[in-house]
C-alpha atoms as a PDB file:
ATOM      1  CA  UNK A   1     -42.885 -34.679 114.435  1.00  0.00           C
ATOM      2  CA  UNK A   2     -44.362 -32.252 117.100  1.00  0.00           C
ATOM      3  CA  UNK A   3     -47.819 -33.937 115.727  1.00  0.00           C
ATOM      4  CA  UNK A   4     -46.980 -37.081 117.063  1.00  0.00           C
ATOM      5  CA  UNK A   5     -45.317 -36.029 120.377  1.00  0.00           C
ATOM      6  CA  UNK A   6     -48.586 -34.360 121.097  1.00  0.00           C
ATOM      7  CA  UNK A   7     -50.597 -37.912 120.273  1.00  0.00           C
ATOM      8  CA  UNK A   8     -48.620 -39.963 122.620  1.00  0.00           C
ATOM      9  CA  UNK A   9     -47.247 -37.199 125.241  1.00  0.00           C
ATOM     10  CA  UNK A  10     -49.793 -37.904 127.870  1.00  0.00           C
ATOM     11  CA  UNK A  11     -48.480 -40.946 128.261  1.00  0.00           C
ATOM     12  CA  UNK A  12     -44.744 -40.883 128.002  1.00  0.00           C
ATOM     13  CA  UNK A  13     -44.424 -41.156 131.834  1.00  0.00           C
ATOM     14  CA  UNK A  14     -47.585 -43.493 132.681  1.00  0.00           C
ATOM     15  CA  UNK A  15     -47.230 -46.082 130.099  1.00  0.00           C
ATOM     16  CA  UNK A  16     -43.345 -45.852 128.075  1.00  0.00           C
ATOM     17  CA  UNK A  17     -41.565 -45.309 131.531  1.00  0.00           C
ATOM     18  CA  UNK A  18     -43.046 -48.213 133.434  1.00  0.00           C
ATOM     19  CA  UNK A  19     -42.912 -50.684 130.193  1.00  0.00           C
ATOM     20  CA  UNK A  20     -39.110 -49.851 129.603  1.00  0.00           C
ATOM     21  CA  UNK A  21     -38.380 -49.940 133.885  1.00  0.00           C
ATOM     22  CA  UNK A  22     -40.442 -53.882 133.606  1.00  0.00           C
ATOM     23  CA  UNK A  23     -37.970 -54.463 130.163  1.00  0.00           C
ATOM     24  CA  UNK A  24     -34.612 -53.525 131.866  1.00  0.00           C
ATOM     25  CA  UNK A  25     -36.117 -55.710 135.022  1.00  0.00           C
ATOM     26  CA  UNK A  26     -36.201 -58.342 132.645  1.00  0.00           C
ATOM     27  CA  UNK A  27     -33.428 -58.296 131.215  1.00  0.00           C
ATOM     28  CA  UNK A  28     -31.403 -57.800 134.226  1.00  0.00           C
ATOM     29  CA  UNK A  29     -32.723 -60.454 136.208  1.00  0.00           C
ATOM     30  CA  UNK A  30     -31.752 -63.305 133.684  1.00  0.00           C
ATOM     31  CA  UNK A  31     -33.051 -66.584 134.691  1.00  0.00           C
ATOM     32  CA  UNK A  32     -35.411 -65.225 136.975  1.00  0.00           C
ATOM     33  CA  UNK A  33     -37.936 -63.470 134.392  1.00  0.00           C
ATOM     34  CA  UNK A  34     -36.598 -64.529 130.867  1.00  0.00           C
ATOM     35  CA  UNK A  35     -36.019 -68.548 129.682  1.00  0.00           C
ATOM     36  CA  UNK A  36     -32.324 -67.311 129.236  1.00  0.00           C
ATOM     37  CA  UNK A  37     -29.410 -69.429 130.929  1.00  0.00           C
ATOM     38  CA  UNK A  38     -27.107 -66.477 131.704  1.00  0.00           C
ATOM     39  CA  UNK A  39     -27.563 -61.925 132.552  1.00  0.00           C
ATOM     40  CA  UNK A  40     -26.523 -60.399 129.682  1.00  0.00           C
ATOM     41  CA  UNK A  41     -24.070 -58.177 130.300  1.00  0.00           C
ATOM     42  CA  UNK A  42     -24.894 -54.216 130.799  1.00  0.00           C
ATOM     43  CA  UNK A  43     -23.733 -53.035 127.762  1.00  0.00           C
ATOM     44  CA  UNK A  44     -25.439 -55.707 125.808  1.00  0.00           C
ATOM     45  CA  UNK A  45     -28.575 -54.747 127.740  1.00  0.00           C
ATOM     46  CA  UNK A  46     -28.525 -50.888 127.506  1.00  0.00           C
ATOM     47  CA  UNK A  47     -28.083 -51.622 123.732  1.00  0.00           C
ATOM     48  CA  UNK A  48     -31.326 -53.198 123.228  1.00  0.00           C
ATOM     49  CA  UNK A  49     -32.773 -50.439 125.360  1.00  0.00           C
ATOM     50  CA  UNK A  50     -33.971 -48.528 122.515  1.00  0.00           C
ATOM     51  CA  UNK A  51     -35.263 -51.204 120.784  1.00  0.00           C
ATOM     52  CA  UNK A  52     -37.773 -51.811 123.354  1.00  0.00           C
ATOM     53  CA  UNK A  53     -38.262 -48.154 123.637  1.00  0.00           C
ATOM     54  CA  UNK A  54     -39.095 -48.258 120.233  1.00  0.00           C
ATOM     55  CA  UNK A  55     -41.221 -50.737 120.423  1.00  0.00           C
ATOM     56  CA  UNK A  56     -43.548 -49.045 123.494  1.00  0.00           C
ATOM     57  CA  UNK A  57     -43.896 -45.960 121.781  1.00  0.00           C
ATOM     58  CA  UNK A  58     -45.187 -47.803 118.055  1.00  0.00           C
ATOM     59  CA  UNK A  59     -47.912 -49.404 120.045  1.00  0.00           C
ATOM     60  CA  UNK A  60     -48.717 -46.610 122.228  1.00  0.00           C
ATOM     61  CA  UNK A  61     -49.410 -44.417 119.047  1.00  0.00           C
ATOM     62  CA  UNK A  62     -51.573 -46.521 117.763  1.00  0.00           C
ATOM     63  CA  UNK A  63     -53.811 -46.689 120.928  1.00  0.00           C
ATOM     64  CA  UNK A  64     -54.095 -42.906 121.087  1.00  0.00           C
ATOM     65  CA  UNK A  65     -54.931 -42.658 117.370  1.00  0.00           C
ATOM     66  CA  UNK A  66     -57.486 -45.367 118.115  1.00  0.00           C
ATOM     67  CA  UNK A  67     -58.803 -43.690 121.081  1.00  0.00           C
ATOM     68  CA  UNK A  68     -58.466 -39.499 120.461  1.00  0.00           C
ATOM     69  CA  UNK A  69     -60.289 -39.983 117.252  1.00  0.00           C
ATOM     70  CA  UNK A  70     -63.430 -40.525 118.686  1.00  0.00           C
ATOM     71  CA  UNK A  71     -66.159 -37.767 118.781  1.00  0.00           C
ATOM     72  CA  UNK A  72     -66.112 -38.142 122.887  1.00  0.00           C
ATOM     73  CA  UNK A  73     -62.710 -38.061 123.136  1.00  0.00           C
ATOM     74  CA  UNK A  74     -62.173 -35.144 121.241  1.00  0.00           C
ATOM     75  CA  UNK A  75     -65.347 -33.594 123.524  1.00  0.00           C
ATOM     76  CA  UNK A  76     -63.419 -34.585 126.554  1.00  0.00           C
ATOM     77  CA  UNK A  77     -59.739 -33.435 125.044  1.00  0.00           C
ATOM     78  CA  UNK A  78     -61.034 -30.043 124.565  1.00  0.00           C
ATOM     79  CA  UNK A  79     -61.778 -29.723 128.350  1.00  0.00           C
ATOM     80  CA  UNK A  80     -58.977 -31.895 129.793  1.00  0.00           C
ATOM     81  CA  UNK A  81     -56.414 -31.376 127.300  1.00  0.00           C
ATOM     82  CA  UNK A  82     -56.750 -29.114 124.623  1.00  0.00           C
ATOM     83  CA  UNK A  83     -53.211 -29.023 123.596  1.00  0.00           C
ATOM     84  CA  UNK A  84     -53.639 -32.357 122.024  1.00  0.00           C
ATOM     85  CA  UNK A  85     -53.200 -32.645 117.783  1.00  0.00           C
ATOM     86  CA  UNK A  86     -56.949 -32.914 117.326  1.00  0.00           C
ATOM     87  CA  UNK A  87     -58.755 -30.327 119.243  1.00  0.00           C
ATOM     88  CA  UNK A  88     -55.803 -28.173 118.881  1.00  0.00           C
ATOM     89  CA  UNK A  89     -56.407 -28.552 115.036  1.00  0.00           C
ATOM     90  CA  UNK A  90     -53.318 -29.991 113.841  1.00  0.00           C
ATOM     91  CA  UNK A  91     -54.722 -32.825 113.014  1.00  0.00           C
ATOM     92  CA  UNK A  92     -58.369 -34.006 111.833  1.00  0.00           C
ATOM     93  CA  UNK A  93     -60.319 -37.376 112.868  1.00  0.00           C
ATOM     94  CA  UNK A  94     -59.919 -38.459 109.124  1.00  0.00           C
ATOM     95  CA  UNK A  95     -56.127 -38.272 109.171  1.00  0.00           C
ATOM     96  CA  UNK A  96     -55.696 -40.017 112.351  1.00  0.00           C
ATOM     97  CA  UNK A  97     -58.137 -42.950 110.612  1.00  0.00           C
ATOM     98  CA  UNK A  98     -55.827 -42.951 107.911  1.00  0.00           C
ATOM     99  CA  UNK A  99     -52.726 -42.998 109.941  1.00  0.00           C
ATOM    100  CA  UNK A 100     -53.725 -46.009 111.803  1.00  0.00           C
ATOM    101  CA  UNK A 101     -54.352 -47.865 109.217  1.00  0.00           C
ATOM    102  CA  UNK A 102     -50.946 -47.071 108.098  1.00  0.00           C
ATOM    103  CA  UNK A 103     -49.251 -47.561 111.698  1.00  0.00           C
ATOM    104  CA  UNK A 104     -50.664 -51.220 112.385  1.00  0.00           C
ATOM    105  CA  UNK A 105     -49.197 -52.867 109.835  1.00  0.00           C
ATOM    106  CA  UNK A 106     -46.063 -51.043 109.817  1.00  0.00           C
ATOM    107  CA  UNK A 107     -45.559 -51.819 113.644  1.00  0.00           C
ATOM    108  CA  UNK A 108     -46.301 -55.697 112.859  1.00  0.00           C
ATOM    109  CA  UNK A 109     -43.680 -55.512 110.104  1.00  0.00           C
ATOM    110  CA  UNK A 110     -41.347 -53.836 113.185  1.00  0.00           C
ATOM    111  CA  UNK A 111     -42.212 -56.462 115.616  1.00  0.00           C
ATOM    112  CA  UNK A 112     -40.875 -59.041 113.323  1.00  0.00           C
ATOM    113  CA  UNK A 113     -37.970 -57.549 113.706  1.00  0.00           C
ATOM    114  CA  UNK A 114     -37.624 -56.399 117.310  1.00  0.00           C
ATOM    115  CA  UNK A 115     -39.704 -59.360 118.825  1.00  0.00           C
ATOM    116  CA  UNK A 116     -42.707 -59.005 120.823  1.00  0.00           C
ATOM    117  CA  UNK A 117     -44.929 -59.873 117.965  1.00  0.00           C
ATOM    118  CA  UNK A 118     -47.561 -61.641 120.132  1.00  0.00           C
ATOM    119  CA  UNK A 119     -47.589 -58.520 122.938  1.00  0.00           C
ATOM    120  CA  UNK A 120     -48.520 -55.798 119.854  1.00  0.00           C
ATOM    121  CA  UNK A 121     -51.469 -58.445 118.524  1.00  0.00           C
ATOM    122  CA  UNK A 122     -52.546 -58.273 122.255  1.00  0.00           C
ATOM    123  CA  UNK A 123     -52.379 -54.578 122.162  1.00  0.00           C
ATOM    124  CA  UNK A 124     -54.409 -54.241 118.846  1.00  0.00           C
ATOM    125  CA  UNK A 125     -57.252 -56.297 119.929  1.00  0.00           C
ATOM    126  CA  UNK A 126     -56.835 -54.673 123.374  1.00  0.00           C
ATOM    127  CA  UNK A 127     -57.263 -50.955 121.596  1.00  0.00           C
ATOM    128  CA  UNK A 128     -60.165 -51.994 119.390  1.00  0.00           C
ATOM    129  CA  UNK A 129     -62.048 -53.303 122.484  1.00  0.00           C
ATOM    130  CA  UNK A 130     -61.434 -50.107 124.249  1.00  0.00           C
ATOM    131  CA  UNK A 131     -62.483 -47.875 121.898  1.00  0.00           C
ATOM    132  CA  UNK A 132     -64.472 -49.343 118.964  1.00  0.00           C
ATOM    133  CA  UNK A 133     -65.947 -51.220 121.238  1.00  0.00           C
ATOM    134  CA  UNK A 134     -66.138 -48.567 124.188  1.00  0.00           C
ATOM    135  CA  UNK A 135     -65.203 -51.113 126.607  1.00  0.00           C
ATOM    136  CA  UNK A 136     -63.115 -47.711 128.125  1.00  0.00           C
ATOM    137  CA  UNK A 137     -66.953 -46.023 128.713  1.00  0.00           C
ATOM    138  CA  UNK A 138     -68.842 -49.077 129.779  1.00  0.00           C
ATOM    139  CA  UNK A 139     -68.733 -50.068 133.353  1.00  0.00           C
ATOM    140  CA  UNK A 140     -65.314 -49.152 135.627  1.00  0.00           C
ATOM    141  CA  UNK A 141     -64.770 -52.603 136.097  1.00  0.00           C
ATOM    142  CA  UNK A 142     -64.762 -53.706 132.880  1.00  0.00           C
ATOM    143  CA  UNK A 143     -62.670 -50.463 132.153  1.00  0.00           C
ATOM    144  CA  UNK A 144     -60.490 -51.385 134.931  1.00  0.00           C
ATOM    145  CA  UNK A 145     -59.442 -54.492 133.459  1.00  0.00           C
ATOM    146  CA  UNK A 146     -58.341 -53.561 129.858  1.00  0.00           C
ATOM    147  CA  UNK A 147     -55.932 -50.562 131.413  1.00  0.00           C
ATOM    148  CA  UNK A 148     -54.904 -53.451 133.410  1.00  0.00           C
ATOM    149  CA  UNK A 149     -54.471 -56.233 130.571  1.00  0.00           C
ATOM    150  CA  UNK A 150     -52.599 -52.966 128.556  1.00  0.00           C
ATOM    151  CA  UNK A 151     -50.110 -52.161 131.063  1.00  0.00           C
ATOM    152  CA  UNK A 152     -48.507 -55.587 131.634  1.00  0.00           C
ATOM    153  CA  UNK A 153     -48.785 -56.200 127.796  1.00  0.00           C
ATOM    154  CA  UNK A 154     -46.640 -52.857 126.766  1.00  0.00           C
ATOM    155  CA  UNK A 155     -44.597 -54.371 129.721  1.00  0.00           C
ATOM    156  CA  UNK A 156     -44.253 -57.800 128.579  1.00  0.00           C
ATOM    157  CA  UNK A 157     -43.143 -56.670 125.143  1.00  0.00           C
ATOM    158  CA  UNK A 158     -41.072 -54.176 125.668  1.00  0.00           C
ATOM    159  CA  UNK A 159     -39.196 -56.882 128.143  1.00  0.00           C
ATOM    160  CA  UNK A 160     -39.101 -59.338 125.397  1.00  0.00           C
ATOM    161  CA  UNK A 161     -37.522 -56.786 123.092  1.00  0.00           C
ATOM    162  CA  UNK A 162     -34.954 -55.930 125.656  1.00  0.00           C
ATOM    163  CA  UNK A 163     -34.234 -59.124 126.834  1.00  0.00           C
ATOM    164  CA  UNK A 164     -34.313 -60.613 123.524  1.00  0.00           C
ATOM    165  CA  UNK A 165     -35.841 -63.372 125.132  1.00  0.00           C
ATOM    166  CA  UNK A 166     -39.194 -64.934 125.851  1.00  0.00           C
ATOM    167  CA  UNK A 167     -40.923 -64.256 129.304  1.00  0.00           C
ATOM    168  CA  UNK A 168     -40.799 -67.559 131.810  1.00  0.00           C
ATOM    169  CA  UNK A 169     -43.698 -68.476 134.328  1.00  0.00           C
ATOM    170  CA  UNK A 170     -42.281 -66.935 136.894  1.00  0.00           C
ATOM    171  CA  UNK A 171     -42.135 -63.273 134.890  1.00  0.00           C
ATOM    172  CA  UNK A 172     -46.426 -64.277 133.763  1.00  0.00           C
ATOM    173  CA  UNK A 173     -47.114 -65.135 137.301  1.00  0.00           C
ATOM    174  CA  UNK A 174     -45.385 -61.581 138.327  1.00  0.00           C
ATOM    175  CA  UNK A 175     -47.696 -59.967 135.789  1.00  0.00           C
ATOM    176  CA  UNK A 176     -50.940 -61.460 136.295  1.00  0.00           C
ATOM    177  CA  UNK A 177     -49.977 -59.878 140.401  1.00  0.00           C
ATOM    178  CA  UNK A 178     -49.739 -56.393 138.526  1.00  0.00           C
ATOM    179  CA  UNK A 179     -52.438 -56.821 136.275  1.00  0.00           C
ATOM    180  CA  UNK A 180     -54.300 -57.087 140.047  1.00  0.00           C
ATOM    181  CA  UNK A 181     -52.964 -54.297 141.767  1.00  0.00           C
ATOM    182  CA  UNK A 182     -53.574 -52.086 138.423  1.00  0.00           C
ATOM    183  CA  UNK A 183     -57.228 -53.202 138.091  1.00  0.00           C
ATOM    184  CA  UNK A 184     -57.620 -52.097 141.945  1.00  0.00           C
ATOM    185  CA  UNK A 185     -55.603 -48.783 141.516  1.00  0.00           C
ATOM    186  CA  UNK A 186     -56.099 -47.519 138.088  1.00  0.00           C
ATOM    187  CA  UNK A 187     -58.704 -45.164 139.347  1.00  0.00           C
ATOM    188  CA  UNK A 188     -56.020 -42.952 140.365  1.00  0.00           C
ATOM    189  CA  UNK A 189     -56.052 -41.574 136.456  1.00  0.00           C
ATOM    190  CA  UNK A 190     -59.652 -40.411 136.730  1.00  0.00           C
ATOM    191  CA  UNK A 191     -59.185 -38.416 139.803  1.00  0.00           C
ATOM    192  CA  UNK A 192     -58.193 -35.335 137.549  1.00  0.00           C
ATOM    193  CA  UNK A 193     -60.437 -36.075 134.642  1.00  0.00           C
ATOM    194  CA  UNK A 194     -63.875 -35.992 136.217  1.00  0.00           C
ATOM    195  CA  UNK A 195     -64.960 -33.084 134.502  1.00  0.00           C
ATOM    196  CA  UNK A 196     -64.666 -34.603 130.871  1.00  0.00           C
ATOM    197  CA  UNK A 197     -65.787 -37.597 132.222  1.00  0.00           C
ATOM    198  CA  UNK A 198     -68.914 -36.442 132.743  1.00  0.00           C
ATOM    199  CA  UNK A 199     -69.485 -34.337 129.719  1.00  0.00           C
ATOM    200  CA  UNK A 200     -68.921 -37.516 127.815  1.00  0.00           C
ATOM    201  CA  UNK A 201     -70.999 -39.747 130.361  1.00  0.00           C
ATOM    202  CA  UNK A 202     -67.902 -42.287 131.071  1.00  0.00           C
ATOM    203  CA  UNK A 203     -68.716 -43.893 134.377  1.00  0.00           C
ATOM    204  CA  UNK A 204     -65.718 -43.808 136.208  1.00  0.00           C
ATOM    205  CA  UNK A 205     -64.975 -45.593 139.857  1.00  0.00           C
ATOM    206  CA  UNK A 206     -65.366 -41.237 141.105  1.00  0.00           C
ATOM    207  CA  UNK A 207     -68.332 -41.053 139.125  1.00  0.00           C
ATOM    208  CA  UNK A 208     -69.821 -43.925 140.077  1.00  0.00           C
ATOM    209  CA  UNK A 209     -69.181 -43.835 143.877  1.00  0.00           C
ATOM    210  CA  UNK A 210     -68.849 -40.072 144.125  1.00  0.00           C
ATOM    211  CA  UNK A 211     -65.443 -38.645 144.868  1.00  0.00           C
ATOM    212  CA  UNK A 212     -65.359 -38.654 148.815  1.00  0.00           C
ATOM    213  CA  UNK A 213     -65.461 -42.334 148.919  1.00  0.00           C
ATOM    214  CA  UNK A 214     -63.582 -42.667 145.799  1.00  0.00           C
ATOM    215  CA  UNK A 215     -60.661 -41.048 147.628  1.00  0.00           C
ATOM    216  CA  UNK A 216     -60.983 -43.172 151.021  1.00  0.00           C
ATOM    217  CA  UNK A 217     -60.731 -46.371 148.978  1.00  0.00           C
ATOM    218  CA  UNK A 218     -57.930 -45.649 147.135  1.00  0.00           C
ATOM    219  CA  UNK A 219     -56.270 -44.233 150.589  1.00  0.00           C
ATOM    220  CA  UNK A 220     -56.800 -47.593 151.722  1.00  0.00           C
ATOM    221  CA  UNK A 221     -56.121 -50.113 148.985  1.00  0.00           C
ATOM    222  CA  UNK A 222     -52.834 -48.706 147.645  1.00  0.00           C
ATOM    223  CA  UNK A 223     -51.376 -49.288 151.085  1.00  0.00           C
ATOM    224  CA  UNK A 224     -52.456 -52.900 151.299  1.00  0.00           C
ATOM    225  CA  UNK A 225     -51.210 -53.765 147.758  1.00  0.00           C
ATOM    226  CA  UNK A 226     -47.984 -51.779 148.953  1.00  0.00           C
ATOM    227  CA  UNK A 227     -47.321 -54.514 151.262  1.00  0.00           C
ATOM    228  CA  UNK A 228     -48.995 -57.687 149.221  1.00  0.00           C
ATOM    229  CA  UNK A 229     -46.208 -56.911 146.157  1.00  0.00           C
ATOM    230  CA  UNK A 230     -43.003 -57.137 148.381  1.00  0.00           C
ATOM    231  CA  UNK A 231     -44.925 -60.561 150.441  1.00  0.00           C
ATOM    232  CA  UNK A 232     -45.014 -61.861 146.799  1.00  0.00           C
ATOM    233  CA  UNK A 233     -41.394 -62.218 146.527  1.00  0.00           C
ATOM    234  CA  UNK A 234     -41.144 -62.925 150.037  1.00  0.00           C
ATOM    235  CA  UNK A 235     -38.911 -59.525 150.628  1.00  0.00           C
ATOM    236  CA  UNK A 236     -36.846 -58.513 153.682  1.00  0.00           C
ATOM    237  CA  UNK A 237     -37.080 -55.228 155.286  1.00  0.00           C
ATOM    238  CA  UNK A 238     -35.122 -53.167 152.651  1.00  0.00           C
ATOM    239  CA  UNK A 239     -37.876 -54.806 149.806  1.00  0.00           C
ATOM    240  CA  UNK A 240     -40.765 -52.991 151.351  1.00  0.00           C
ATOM    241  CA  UNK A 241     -39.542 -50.270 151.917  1.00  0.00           C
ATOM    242  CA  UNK A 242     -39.779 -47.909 149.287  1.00  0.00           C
ATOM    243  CA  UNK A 243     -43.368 -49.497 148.170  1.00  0.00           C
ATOM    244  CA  UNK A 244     -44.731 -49.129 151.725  1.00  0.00           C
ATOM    245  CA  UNK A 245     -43.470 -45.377 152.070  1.00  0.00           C
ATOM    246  CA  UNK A 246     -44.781 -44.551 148.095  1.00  0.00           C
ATOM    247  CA  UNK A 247     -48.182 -45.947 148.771  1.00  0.00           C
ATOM    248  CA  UNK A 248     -48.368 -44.267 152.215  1.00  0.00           C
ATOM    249  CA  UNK A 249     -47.946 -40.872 150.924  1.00  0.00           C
ATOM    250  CA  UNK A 250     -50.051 -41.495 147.737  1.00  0.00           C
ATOM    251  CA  UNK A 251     -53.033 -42.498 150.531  1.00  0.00           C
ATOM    252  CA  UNK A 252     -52.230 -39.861 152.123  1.00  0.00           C
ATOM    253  CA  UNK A 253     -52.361 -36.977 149.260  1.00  0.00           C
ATOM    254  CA  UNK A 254     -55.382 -38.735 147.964  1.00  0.00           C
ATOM    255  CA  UNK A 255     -57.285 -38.232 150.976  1.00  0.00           C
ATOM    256  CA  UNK A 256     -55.921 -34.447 151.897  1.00  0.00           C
ATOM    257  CA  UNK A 257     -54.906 -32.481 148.678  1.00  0.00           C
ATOM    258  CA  UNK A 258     -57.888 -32.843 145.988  1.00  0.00           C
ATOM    259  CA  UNK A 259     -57.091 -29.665 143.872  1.00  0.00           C
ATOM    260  CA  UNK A 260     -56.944 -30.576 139.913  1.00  0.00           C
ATOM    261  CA  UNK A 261     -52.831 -29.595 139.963  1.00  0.00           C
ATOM    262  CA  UNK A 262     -52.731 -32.075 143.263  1.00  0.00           C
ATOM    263  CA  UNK A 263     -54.463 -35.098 141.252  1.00  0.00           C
ATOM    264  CA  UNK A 264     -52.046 -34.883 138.725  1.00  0.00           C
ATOM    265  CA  UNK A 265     -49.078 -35.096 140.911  1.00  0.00           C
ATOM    266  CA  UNK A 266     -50.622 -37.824 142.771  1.00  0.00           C
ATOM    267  CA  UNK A 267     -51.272 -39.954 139.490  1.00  0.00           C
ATOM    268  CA  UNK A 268     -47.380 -39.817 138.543  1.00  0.00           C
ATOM    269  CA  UNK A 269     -46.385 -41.012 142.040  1.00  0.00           C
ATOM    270  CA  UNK A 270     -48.938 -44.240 141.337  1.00  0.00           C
ATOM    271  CA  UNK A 271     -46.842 -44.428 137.895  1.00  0.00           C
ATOM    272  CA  UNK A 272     -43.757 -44.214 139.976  1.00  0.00           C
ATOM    273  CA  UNK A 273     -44.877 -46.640 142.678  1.00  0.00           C
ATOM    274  CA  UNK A 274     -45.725 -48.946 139.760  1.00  0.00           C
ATOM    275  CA  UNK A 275     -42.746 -49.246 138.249  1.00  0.00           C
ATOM    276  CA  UNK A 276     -41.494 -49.672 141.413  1.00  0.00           C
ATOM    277  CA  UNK A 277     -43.122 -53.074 142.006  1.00  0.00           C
ATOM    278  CA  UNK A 278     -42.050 -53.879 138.478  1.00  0.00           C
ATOM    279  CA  UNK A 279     -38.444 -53.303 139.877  1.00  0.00           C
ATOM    280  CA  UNK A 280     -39.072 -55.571 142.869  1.00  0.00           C
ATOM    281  CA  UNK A 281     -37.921 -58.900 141.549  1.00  0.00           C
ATOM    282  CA  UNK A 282     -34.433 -57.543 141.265  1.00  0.00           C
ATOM    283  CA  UNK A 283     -34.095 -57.563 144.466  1.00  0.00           C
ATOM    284  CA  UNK A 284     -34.797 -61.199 144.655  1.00  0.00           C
ATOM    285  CA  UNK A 285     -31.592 -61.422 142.068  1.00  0.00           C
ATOM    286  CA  UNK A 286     -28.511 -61.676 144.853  1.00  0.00           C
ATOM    287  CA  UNK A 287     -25.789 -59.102 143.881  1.00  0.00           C
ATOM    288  CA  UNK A 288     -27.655 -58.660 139.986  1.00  0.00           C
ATOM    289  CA  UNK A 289     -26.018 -55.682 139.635  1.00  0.00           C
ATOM    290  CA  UNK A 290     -22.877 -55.657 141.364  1.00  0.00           C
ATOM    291  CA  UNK A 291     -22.174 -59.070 139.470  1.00  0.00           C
ATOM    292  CA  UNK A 292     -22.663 -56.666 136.073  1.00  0.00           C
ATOM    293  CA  UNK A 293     -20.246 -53.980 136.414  1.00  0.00           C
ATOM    294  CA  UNK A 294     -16.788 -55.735 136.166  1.00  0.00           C
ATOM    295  CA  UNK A 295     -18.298 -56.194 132.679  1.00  0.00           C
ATOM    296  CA  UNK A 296     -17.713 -52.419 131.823  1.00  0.00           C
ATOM    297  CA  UNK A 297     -14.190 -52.706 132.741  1.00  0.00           C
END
């Protein structure tokens, strides 16, 4: 078991976190996301919580199997994170071949039961492209996009798990704006990994551009999208608030604290400001919460 928390711990807080924040979204917001007539009620919701939990973390292995298998993965691991189960030799490239083809049809078989059947076929061609393909090596851009297309597809499904319901316009519309501002941000995650980066030749928006400008960009950009997101949904004061503050203070620490332990921090606050923004349509959902709680009583 500790073998496979090491596989997917990296990205417990940057990808399972923001997909189940987007899922209980979702499923809060009723109508306004989902093709459903009526909220479920909290308890109804909070019990199909795992479920899409479940469902994150099945397709999320299967990625990092995909992608720390690799020769220059396992060259860049051993710099940037040794700890992980193949350079730390608990597991070898072989086994993780072998467990992948096990975990992709297993996780199919799941999704017929928990829904989001057409999300994890996303996410399998998605993985192949960025790795057996090295779409996550060629240019940033191209790069940029898959992360992007990834995130809003472990969103999607874990939302259609949780909302056991399929997605409406409105909620694709709302993703494709994500899918944007993640394409335009995602740099963020290769602030801290430069050094491997290198080794393995990745060119990265920091390796490309050089680091200086690399930070004034992102400065700059995450404060514009910090605004754009809340204008989306046509918020009041209160909705821009906490994106507008966020962003600020992630331009700011890009800019000003560039130490390796300062990077880090400053790529969880993107994850927080992201799911943040997948938050924001509740607020567009008069008294969504409020409305729920008499339903504990």
């Amino acid at each position: 078991m500790k073998t496979f928390y090491l596989i997917t711990k990296s990205d417990l807080k940057t990808t399972v976190l923001p997909a189940t924040s987007f899922a209980l979204a979702a499923a809060l917001s009723g109508p306004l996301l989902t093709t459903t007539s009526t909220t479920p009620s909290l308890p109804v919701i909070f019990s199909r919580l795992p479920s899409a939990i479940l469902w994150t973390w099945l397709n999320l292995f299967i990625f990092n199997l995909a992608n720390q298998r690799l020769p220059d993965s396992i060259l860049e691991d051993s710099i940037n994170k040794p700890w992980r189960a193949i350079p730390s030799g608990r597991l070898s490239p072989p086994s993780a071949q072998r467990l992948i083809l096990i975990a992709i049809p297993l996780t199919f078989f799941a999704t017929l039961c928990l829904g989001g059947r057409n999300e994890h076929l996303i996410l399998v061609l998605l993985t192949y492209m960025y790795n057996d393909l090295r779409g996550g090596d060629s240019h940033f851009l191209i790069r940029h996009i898959l992360n992007a297309l990834g995130f809003v597809s472990f969103g999607a499904g874990a939302a259609v798990v949780a909302s056991s319901s399929p997605l409406n316009s409105t909620a694709y519309y709302w993703l494709g704006i994500v899918s944007l501002i993640i394409t335009f941000t995602i740099q963020f995650q290769d602030m801290e990994d430069q050094e491997g980066d290198m080794l393995r030749e990745r060119r990265t928006l920091p390796i490309v551009f050089g680091d200086k400008i690399t930070r004034r960009l992102n400065a700059g950009i995450i404060v514009v999208f910090s605004v754009i997101a809340p204008a989306y949904w046509r918020m009041g004061c209160v909705g821009y608030a906490m994106p507008v503050l966020l962003g600020t203070t992630i331009g700011w620490r890009s800019m000003w604290l560039r130490k390796l332990k300062d990077d880090k921090t400053t790529f969880q606050l993107w994850c927080l400001w992201l799911i943040i923004f997948y938050l924001l349509p509740l607020v567009k959902v008069e008294g969504a919460l409020a409305s729920l709680w008499p339903t504990l009583d």
